[in-house]
Protein backbone atom coordinates (compact mmCIF):
# COMPACT_ATOMS: atom_id res chain seq x y z
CA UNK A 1 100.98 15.63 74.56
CA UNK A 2 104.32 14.23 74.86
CA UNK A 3 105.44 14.75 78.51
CA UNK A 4 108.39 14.38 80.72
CA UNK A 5 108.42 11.29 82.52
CA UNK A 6 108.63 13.23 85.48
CA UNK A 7 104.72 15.20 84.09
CA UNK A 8 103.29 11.45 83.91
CA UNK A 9 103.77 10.36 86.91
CA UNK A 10 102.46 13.65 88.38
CA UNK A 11 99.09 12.99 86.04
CA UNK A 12 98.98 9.27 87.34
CA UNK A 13 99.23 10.28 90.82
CA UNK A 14 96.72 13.02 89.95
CA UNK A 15 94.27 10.54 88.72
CA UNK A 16 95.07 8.15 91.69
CA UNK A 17 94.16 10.79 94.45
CA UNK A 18 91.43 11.87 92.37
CA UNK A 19 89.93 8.56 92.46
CA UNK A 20 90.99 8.01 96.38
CA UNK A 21 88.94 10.94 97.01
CA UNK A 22 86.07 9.83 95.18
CA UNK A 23 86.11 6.35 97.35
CA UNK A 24 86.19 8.47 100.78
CA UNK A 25 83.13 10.32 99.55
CA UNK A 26 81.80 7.44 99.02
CA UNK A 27 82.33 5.95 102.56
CA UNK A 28 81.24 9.18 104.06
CA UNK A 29 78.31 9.64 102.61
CA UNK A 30 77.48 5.58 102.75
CA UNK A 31 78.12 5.38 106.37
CA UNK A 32 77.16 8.53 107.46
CA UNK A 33 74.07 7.38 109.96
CA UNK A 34 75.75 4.78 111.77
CA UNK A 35 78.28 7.26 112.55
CA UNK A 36 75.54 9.29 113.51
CA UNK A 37 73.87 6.65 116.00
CA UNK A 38 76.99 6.20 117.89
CA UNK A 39 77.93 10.00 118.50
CA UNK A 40 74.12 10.36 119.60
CA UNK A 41 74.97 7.37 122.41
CA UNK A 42 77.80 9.23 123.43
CA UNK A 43 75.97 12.17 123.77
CA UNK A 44 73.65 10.70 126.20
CA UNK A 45 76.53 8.43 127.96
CA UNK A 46 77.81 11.82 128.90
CA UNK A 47 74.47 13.63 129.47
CA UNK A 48 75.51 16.12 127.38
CA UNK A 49 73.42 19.61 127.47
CA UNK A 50 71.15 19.26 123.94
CA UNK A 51 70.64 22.82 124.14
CA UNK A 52 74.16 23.83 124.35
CA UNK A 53 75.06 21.28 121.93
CA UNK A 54 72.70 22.72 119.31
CA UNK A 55 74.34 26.07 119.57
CA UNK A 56 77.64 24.91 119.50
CA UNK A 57 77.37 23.21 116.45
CA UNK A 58 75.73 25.79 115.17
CA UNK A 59 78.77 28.24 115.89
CA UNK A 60 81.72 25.93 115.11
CA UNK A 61 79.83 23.74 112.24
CA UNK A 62 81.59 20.94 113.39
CA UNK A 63 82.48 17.85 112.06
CA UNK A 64 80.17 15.17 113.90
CA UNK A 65 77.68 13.87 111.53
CA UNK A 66 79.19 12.53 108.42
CA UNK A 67 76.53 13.48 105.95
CA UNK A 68 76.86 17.37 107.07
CA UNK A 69 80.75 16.73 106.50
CA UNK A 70 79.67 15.97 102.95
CA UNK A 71 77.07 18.43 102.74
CA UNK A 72 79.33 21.18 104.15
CA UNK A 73 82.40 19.82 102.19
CA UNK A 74 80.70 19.77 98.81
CA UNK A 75 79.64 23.54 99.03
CA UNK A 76 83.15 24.33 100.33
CA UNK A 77 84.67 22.50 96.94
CA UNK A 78 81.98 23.73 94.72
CA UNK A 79 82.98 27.20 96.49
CA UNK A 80 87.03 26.56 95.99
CA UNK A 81 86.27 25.37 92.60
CA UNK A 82 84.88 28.45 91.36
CA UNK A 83 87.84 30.30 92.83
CA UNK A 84 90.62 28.03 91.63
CA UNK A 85 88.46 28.80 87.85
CA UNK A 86 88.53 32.12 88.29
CA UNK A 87 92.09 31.84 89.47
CA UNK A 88 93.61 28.46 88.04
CA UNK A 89 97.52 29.46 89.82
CA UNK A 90 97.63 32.53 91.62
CA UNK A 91 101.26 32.20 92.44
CA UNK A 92 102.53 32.05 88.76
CA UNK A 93 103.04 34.70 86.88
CA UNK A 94 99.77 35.73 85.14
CA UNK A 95 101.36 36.18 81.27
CA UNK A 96 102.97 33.00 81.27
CA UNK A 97 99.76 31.34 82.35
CA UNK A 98 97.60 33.49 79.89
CA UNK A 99 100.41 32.15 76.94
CA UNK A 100 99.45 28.70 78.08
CA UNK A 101 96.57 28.43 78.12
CA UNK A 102 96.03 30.47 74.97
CA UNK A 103 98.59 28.31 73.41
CA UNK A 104 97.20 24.98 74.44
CA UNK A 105 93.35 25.46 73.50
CA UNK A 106 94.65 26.47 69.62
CA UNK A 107 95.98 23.40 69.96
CA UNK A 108 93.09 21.51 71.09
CA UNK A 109 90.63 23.90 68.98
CA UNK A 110 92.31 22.27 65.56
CA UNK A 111 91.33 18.80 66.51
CA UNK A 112 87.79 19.05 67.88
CA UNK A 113 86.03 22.16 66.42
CA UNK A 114 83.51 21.16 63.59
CA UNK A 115 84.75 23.29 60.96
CA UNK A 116 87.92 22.30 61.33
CA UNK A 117 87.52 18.49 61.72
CA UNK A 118 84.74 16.62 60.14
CA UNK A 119 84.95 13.78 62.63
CA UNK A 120 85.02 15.76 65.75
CA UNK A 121 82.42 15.78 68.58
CA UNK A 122 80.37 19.12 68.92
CA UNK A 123 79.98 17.93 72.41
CA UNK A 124 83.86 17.73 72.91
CA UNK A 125 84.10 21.31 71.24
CA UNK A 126 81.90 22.82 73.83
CA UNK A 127 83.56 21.18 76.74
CA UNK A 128 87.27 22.70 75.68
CA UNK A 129 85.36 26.35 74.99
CA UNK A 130 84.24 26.13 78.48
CA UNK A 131 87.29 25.67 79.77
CA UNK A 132 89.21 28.27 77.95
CA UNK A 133 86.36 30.75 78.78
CA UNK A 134 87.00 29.96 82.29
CA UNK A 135 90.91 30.08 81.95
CA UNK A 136 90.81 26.44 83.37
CA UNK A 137 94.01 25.49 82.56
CA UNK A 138 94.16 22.73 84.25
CA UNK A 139 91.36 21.44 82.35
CA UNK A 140 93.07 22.05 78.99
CA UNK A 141 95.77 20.20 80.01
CA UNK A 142 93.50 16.96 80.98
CA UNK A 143 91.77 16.89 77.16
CA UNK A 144 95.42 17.61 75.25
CA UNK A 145 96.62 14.74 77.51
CA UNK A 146 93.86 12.51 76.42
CA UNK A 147 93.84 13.66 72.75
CA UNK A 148 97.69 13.47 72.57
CA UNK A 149 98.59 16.65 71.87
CA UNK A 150 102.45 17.64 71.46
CA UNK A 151 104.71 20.27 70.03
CA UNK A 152 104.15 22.96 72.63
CA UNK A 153 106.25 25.65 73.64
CA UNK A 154 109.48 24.45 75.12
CA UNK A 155 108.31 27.15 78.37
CA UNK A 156 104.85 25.27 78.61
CA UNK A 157 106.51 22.00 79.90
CA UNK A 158 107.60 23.93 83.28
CA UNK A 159 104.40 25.78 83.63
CA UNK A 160 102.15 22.49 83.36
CA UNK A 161 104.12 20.94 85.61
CA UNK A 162 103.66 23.44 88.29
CA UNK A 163 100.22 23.44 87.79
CA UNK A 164 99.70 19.79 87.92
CA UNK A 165 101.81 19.95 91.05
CA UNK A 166 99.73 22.46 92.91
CA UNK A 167 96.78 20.52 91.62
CA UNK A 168 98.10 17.30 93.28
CA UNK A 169 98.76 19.35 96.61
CA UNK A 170 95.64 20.66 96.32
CA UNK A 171 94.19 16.91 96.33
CA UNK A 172 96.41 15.60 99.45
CA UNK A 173 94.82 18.31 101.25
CA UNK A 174 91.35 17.54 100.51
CA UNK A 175 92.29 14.02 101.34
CA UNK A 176 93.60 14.64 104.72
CA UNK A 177 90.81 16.76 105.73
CA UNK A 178 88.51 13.75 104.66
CA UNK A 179 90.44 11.49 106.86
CA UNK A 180 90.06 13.59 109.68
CA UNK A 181 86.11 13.76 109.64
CA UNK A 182 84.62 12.24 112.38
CA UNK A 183 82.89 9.78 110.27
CA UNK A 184 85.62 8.69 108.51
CA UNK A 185 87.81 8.19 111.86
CA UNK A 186 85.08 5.71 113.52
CA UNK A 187 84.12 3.82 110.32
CA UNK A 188 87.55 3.32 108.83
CA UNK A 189 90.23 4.08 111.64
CA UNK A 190 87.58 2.55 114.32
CA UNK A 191 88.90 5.10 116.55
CA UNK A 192 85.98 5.86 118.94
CA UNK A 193 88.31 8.25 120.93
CA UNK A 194 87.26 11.10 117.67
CA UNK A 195 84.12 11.19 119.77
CA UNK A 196 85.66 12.16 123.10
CA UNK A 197 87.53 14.44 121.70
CA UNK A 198 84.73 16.12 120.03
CA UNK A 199 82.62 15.94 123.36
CA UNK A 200 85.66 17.53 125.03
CA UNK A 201 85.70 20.03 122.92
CA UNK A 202 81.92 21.06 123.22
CA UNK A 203 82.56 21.07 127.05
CA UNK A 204 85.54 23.44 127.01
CA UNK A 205 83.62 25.88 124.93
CA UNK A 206 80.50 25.17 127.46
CA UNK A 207 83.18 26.99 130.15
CA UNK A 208 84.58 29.73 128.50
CA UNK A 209 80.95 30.20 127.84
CA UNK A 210 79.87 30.32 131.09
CA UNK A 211 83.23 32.35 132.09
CA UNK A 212 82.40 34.61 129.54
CA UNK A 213 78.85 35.26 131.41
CA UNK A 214 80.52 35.48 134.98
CA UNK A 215 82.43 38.29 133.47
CA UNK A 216 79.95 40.11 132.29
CA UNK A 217 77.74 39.48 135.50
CA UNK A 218 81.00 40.60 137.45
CA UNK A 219 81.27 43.68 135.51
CA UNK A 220 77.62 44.68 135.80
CA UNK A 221 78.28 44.42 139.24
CA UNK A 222 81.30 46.65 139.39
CA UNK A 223 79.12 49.16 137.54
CA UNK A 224 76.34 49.21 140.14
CA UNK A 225 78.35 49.24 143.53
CA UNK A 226 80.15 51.90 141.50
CA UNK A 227 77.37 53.92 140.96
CA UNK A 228 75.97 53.23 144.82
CA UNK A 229 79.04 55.16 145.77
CA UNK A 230 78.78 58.10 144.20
């Protein structure tokens, strides 16, 4: 596909986030248990209530033990992949994206479906049906970009671009919530302070807890002397 040099450099900083993510994974999931170890010493520098604790990550699903973060991340992507399948752009306009993508897999069908090429891969043929059946248009553009395919409409230049730029954004994102895992904070950033914060955190939700209770125990109160006076 002959782009714009302005499209390449959005599909080589595509391919450079993808790959950053991959490497953060990576460390997450590698490091996860001596993350672990050193939240758990904090926990009992601070005699933190286990019970309480339990429950509160249990309500928040918080962020303290790397391998959950990966756990809980990877069913959140799996999740937001589905969706973004389903729905490759939601904010363009629906027949311009339909025109692409139709446009681009007839494309793509001429060079790897086996009746039409005697060289081509069944297994590459299945992959591109896949993604046409899913309206991934995203993926369509990945395989005409690696199988060089050109002389689209002059409107699908602007609509790729858009998508590969929302797919880029989409990447930062991920990225950044990575780099704000606990895990990733004490491993690479060796910031130690993640911890506190996270501790702090489970201790102001300990009081509005136990406000919460007062309240109620206050009101049941109310209700009684109430009744006594009657």
């Amino acid at each position: 596909m002959q782009n714009s040099t302005y499209v390449n450099n959005i599909i080589r900083k595509i391919n450079a986030k993808g790959e950053e993510l991959e490497k953060i994974n990576s460390i997450v999931v590698a490091f996860a248990a001596e993350a672990d170890v050193a939240l758990e010493a904090k926990f009992t520098e601070q005699n933190v209530d286990r019970n309480k604790l339990d429950e509160y990550q249990k309500r928040n699903l918080p962020k303290a033990k790397g391998e959950t973060d990966a756990e809980t991340d990877a069913e959140t992507d799996a999740e937001t992949d589905a969706e973004t399948e389903s729905k490759p752009v939601q904010t363009l306009h629906s027949t311009q994206l339909e025109n692409l993508c139709n446009n681009l897999y007839k494309k793509i069908i001429l060079k790897v479906h086996p009746d039409k090429n005697n060289g081509a891969d069944n297994n590459d043929f299945i992959v591109v049906k896949e993604a046409f059946d899913k309206r991934d248009t995203y993926g369509l553009i990945t395989i005409s970009e690696k199988l060089s395919i050109d002389s689209l409409e002059k409107n699908d230049d602007v609509m790729i671009t858009l998508i590969l730029e929302k797919k880029l954004n989409e990447l930062k994102k991920e990225i950044n919530g990575k780099k704000n895992t606990m895990c990733y904070q004490y491993i690479v950033c060796e910031n130690t302070a993640c911890f506190d914060s996270y501790i702090m955190g489970f201790k102001i939700w300990c009081l509005e807890q136990d406000n919460a209770k007062l309240r109620e125990e206050n009101e049941a109160l109310k209700t009684r002397l109430g009744s006594k006076d009657t």
